[in-house]
N, C-alpha and C. Protein backbone atom coordinates (compact mmCIF):
# COMPACT_ATOMS: atom_id res chain seq x y z
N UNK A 1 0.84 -1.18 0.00
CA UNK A 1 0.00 0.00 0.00
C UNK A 1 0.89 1.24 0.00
N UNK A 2 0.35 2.40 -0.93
CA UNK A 2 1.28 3.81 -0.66
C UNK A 2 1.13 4.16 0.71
N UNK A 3 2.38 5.25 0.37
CA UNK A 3 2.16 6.34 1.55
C UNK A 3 1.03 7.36 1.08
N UNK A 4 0.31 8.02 2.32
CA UNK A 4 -1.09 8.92 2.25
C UNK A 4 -0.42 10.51 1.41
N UNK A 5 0.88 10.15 1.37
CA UNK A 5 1.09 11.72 0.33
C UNK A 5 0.71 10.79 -1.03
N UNK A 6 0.57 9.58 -1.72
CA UNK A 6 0.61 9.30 -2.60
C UNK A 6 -0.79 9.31 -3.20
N UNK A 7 -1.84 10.19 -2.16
CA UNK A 7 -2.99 9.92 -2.38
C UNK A 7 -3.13 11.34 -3.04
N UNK A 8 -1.97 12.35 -2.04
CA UNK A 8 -2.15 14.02 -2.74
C UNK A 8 -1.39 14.27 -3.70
N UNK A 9 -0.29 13.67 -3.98
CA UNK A 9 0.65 14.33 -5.14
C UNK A 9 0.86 13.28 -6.30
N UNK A 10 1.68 13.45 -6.62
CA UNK A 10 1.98 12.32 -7.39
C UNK A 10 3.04 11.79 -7.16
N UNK A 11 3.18 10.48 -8.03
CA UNK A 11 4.09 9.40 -7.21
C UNK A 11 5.59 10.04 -7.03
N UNK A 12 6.60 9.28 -5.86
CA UNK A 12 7.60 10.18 -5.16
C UNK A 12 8.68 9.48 -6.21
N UNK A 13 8.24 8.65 -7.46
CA UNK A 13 9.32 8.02 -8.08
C UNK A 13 9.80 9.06 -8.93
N UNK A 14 11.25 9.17 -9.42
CA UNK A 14 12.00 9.84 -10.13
C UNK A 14 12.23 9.66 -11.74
N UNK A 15 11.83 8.66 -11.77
CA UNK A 15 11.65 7.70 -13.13
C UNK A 15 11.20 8.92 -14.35
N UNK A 16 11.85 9.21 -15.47
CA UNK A 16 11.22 10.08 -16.29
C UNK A 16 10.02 8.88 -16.99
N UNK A 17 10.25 7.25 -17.29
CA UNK A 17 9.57 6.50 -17.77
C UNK A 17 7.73 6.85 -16.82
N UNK A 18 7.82 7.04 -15.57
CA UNK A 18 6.83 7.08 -15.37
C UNK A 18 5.52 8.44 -15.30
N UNK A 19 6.73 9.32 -16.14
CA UNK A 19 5.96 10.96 -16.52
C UNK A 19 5.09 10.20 -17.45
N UNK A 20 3.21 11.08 -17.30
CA UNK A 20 2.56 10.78 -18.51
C UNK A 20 2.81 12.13 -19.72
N UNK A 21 2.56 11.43 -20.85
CA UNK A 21 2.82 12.72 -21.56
C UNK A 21 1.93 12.89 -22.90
N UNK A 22 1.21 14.43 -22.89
CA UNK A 22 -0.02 14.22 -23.84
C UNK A 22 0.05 15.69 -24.26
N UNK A 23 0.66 15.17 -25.74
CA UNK A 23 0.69 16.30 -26.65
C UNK A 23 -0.67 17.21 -27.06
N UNK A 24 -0.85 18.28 -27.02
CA UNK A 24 -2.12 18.74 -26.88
C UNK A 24 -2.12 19.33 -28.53
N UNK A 25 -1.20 19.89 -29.21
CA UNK A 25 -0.46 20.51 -30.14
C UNK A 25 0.51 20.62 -30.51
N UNK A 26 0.96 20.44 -31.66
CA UNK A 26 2.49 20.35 -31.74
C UNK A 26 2.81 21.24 -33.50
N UNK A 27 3.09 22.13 -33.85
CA UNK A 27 3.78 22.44 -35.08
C UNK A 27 4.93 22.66 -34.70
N UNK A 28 5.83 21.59 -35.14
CA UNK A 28 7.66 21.28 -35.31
C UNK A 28 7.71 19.92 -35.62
N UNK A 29 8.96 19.58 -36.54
CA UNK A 29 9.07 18.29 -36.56
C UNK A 29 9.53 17.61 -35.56
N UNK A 30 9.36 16.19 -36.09
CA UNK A 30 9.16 15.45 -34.64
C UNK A 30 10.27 15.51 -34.17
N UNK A 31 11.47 15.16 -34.42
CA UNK A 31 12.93 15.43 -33.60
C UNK A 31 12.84 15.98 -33.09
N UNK A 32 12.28 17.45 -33.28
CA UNK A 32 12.37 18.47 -32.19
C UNK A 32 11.36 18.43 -31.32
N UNK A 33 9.85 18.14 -31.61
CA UNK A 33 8.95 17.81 -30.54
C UNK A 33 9.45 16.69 -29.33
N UNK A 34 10.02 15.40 -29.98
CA UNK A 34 10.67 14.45 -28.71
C UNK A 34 11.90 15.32 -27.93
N UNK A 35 12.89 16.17 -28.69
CA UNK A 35 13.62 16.53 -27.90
C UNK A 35 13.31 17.31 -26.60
N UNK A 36 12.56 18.39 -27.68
CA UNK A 36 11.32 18.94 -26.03
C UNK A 36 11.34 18.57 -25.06
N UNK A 37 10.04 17.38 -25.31
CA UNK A 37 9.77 16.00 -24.40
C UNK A 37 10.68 15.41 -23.30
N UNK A 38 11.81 14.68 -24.20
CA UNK A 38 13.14 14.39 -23.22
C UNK A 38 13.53 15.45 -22.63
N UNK A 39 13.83 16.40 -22.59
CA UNK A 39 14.47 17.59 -21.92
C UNK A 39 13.36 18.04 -20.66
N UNK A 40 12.30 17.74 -20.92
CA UNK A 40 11.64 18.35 -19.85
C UNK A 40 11.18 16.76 -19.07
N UNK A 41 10.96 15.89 -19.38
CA UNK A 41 10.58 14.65 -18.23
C UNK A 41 11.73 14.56 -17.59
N UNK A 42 12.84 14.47 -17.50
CA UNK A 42 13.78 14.16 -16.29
C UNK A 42 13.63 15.43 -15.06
N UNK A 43 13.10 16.73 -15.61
CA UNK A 43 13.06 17.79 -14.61
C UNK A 43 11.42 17.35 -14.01
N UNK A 44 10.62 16.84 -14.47
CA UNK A 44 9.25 16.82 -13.99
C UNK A 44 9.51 15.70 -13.32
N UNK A 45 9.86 14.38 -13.29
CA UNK A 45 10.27 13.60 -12.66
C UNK A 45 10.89 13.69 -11.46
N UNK A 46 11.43 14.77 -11.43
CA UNK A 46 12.58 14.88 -10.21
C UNK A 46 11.52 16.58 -9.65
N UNK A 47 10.24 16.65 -9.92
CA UNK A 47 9.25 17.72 -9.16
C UNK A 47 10.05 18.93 -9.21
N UNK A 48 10.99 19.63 -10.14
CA UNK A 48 11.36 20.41 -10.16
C UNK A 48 10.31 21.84 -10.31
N UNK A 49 10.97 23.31 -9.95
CA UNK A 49 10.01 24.03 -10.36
C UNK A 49 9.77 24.36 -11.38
N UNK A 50 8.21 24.58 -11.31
CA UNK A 50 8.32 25.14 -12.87
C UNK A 50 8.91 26.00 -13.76
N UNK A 51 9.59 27.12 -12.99
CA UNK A 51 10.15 28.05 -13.53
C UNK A 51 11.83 27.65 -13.48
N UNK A 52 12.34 26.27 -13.26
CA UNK A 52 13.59 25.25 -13.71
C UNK A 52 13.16 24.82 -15.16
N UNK A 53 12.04 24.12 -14.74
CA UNK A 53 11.77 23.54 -16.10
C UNK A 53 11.37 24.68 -17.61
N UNK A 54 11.09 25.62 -17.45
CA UNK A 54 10.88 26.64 -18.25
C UNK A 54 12.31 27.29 -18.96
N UNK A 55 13.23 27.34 -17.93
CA UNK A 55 14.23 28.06 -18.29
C UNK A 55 15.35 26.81 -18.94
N UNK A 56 15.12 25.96 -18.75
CA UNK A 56 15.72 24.50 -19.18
C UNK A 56 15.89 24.36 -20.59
N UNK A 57 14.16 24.51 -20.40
CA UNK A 57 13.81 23.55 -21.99
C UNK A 57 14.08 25.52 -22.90
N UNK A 58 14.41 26.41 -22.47
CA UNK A 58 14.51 27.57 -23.16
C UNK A 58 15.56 27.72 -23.76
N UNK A 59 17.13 27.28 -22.43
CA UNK A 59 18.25 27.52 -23.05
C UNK A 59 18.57 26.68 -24.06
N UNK A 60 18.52 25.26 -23.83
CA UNK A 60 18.30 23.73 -24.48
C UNK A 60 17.76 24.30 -25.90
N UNK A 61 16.36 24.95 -25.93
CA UNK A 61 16.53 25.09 -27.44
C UNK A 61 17.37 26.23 -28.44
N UNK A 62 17.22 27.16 -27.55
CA UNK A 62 18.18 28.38 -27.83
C UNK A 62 19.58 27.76 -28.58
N UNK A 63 19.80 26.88 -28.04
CA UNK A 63 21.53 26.89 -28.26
C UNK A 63 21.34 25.97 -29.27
N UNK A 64 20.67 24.76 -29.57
CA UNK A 64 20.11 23.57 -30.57
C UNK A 64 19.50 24.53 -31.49
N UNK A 65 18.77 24.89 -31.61
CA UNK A 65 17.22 25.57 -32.43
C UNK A 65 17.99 27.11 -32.56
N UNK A 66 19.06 27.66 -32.86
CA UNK A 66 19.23 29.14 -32.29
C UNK A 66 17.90 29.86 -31.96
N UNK A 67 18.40 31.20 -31.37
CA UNK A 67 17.26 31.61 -30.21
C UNK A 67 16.36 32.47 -31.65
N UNK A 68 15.30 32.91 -30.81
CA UNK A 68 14.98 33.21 -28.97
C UNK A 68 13.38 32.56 -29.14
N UNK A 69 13.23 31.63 -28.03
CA UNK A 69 12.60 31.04 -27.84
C UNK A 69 11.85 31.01 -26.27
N UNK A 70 10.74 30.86 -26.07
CA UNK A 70 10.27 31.46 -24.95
C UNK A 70 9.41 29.70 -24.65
N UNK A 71 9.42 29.67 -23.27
CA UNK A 71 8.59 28.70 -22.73
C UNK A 71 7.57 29.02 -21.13
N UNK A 72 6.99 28.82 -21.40
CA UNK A 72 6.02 28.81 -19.79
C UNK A 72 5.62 27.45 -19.55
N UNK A 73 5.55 27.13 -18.45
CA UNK A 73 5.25 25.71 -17.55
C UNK A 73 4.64 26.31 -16.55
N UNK A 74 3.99 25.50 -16.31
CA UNK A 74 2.58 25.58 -14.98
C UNK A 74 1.61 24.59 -14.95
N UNK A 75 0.59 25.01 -13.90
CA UNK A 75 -0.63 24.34 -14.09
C UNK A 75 -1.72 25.26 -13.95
N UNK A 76 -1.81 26.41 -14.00
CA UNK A 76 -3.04 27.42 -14.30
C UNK A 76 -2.50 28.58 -15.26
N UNK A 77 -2.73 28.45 -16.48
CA UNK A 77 -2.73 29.92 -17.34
C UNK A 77 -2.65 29.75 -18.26
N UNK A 78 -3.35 31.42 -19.26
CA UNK A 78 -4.15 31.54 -20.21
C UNK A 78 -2.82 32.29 -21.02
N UNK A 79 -3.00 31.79 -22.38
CA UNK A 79 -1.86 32.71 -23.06
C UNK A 79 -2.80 32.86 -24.76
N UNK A 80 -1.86 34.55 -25.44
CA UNK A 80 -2.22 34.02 -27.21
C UNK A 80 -1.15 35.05 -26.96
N UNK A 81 -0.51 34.00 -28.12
CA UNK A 81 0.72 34.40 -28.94
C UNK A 81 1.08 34.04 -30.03
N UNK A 82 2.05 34.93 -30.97
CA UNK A 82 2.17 34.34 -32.04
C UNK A 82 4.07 34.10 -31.88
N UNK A 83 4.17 32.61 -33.17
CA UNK A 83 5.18 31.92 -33.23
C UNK A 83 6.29 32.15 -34.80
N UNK A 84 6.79 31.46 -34.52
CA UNK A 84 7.34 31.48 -36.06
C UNK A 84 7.12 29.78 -36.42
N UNK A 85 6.73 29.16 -37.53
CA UNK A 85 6.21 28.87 -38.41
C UNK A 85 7.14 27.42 -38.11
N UNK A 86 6.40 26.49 -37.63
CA UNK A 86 7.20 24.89 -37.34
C UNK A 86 7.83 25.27 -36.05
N UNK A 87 7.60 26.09 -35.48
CA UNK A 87 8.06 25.91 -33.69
C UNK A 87 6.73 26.53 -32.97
N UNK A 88 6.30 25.19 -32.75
CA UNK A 88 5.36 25.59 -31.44
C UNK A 88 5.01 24.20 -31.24
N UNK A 89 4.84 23.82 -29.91
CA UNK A 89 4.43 22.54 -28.96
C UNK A 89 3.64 23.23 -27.81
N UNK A 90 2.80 22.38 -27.36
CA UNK A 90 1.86 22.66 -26.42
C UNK A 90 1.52 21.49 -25.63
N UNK A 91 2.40 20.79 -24.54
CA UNK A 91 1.77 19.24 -24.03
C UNK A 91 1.99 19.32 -22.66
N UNK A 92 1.74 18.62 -21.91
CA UNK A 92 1.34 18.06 -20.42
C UNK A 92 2.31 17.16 -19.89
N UNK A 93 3.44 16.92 -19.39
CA UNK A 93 3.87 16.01 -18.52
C UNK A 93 3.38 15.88 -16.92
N UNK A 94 2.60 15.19 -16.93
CA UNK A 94 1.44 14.73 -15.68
C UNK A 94 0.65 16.38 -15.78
N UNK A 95 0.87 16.49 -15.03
CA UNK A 95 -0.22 17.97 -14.62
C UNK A 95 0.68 18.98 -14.83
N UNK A 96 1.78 19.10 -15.33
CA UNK A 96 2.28 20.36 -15.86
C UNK A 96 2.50 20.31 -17.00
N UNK A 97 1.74 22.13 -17.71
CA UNK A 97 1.17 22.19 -18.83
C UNK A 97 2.46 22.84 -19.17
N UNK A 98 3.32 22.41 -20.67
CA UNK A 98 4.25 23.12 -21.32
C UNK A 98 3.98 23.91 -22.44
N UNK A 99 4.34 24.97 -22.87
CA UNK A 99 4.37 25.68 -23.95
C UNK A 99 5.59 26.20 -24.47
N UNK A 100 6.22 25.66 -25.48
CA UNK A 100 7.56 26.21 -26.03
C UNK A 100 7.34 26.87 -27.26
N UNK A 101 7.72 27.90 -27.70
CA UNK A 101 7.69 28.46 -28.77
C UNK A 101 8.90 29.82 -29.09
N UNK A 102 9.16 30.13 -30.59
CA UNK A 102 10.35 30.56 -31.11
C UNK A 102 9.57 31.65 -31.29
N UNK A 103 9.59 32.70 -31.08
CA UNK A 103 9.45 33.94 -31.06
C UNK A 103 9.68 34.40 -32.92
């Protein structure tokens, strides 16, 4: 049987295998959508903050993708913005909502 935090949070495992992950939107090819992906489940895995995981997956593409590229992570908020054309992703690892996009 869990422990009673396992009833409030989510599980205390570190495992990126056990992040769920559900693309909501995606314009980029896929290399770059999985890279995303990988880059941000080892920080959600390990309950990092969101504003780690934001600035992560920012520099990560900046320096791969040259810049400037902007990301927000959370779990409450409303955005409209516009992108440049094959960079934009929009997905969920467990309950935190990602948005990466190239300015």
């Amino acid at each position: 049987m869990g422990k009673i935090s396992d009833f409030f949070f989510d599980s205390d495992d570190n495992d990126p295998k056990d992040v769920k992950e559900d693309v909501k939107q995606c314009e980029m090819p896929d290399d770059m959508k999985q890279h995303a992906i990988d880059t941000a489940k080892p920080l959600v895995a390990k309950k990092k903050p969101h504003k780690e995981v934001a600035s992560t997956l920012k520099k990560e593409f900046d320096e791969k993708y040259e810049a400037t590229w902007i990301c927000i992570a959370g779990t409450d908020y409303g955005s409209s913005i516009t992108h440049a054309k094959e960079c934009f992703i929009y997905f969920y690892l467990n309950k935190t909502a990602i948005m990466l996009f190239k300015a």
